[in-house]
Protein backbone atom coordinates (compact mmCIF):
# COMPACT_ATOMS: atom_id res chain seq x y z
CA UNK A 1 241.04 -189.26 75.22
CA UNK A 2 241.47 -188.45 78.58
CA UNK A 3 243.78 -185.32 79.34
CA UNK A 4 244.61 -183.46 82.46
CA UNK A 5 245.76 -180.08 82.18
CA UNK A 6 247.72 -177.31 84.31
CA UNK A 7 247.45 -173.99 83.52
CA UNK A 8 243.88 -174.47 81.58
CA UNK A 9 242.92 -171.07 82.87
CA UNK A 10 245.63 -169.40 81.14
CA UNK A 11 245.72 -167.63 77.75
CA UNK A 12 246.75 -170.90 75.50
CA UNK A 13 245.47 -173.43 78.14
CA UNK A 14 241.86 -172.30 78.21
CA UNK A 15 241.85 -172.32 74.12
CA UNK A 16 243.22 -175.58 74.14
CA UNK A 17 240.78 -176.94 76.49
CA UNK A 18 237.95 -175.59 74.49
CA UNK A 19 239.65 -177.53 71.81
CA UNK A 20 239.67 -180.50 73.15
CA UNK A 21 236.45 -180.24 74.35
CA UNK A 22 234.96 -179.65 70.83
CA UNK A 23 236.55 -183.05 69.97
CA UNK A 24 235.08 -184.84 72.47
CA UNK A 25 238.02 -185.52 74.61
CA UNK A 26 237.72 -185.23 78.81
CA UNK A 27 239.23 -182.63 80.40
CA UNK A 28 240.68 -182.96 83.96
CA UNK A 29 242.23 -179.20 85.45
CA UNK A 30 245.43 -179.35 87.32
CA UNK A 31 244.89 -176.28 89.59
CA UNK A 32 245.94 -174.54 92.60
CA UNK A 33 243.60 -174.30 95.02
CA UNK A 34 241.28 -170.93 94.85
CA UNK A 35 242.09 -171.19 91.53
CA UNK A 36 239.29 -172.22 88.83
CA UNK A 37 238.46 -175.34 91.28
CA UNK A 38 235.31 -177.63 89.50
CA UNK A 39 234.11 -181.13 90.14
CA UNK A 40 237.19 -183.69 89.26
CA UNK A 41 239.68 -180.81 89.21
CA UNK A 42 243.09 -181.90 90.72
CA UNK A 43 244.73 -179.85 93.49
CA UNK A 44 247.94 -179.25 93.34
CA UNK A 45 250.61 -176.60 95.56
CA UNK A 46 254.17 -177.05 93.15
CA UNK A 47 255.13 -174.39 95.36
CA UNK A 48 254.74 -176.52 98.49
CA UNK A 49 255.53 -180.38 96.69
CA UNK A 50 251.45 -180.90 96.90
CA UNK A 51 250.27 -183.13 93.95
CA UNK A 52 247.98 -186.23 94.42
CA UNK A 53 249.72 -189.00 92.51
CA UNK A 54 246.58 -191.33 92.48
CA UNK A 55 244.79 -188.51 91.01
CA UNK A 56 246.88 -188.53 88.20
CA UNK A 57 246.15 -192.48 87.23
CA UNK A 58 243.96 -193.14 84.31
CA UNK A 59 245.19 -190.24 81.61
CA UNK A 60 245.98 -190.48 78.57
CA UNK A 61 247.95 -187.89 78.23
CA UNK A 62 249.10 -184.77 80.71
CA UNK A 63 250.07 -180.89 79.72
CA UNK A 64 251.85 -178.40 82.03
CA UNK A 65 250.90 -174.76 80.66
CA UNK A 66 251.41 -173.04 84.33
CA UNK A 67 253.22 -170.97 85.55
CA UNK A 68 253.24 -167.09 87.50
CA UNK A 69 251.66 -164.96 84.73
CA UNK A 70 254.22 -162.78 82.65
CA UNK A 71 252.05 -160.23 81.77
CA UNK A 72 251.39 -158.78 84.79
CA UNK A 73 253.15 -156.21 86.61
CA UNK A 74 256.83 -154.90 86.96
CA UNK A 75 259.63 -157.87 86.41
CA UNK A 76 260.95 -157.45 90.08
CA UNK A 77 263.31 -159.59 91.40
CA UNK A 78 260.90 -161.37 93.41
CA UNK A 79 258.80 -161.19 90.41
CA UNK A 80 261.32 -163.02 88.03
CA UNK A 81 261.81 -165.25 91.32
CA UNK A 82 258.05 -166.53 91.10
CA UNK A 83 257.78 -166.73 87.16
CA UNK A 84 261.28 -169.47 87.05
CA UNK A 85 260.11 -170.98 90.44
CA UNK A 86 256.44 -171.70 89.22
CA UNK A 87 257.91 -172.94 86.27
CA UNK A 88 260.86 -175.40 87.75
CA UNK A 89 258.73 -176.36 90.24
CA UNK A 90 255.67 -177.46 89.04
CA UNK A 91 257.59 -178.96 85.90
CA UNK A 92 259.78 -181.07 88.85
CA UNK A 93 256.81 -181.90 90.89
CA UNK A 94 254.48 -182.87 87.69
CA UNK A 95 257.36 -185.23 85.95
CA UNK A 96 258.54 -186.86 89.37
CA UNK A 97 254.83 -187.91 90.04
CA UNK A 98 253.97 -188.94 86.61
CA UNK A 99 257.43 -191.01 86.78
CA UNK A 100 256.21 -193.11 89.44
CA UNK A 101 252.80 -193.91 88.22
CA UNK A 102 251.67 -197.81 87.74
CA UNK A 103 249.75 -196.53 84.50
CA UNK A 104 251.65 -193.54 83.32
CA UNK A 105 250.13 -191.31 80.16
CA UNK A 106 251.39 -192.23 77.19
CA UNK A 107 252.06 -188.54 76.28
CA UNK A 108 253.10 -185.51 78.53
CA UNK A 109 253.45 -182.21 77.27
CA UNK A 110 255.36 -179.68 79.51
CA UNK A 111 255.48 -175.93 77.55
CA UNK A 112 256.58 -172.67 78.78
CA UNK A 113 257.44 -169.23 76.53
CA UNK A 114 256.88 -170.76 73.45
CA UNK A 115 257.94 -167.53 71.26
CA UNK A 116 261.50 -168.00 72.13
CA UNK A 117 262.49 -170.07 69.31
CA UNK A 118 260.45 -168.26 67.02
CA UNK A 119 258.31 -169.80 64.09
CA UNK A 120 260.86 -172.28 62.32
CA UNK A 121 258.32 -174.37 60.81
CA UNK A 122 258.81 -177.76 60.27
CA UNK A 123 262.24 -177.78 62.10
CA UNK A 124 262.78 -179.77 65.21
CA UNK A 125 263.82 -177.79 68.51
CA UNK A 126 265.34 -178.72 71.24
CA UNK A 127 266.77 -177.06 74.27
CA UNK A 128 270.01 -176.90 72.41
CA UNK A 129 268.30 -174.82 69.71
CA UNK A 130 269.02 -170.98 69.66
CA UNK A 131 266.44 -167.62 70.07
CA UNK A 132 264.33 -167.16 66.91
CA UNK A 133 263.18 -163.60 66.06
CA UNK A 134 260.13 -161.60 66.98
């Protein structure tokens, strides 16, 4: 399978392309440039409305893992600013491209602060679906 991936530098992005890797699949990074740039990466500014949509033809499936990191620093305004706008943003600049592909992938996963709902198991979530614990 073919799979392109922001955020594959992060915490769960670079285990899941190791992953992936391990089961043969081809890996395609999503990234900002400066970022963890390599041959066949895709560029992308969500910041900006930068994105490629050519690039993006050919995938079997996309996942959207980015977003400012959490873990770092004080939660200042402008800090809370960046985490929801790297989140909104590259989610709204990702979907609307993918949308308007001749060949879209047949899957696209978009994920951000998965530990909200908790670990329900089985049980489907949606954004309707209330905090969990922990």
């Amino acid at each position: 399978m073919k799979v392109a991936i922001a955020g594959a530098g992060g915490l769960i992005g670079s285990a899941l392309v190791k992953s992936l890797l391990t089961d043969g699949h081809q890996i395609t990074k999503i990234t900002r440039p400066g970022g963890s740039v390599g041959a066949g990466s895709i560029i992308w500014e969500p910041t900006r409305g930068n994105l490629e949509t050519d690039a993006l033809e050919g995938f079997d499936a996309v996942v959207n893992l980015a977003g400012e990191n959490i873990g770092s620093g004080r939660w200042t305004e402008e800090k809370k600013r960046r985490i929801r706008d790297s989140r909104v943003k590259g989610t709204a600049l990702l979907a609307s491209r993918l949308k308007n592909l001749k060949n879209p992938p047949r899957t696209a996963v978009f994920a951000s602060a998965f530990g909200y709902y908790g670990d329900r198991g089985e049980e489907v979530l949606t954004e309707e679906s209330g905090p969990g614990e922990g």
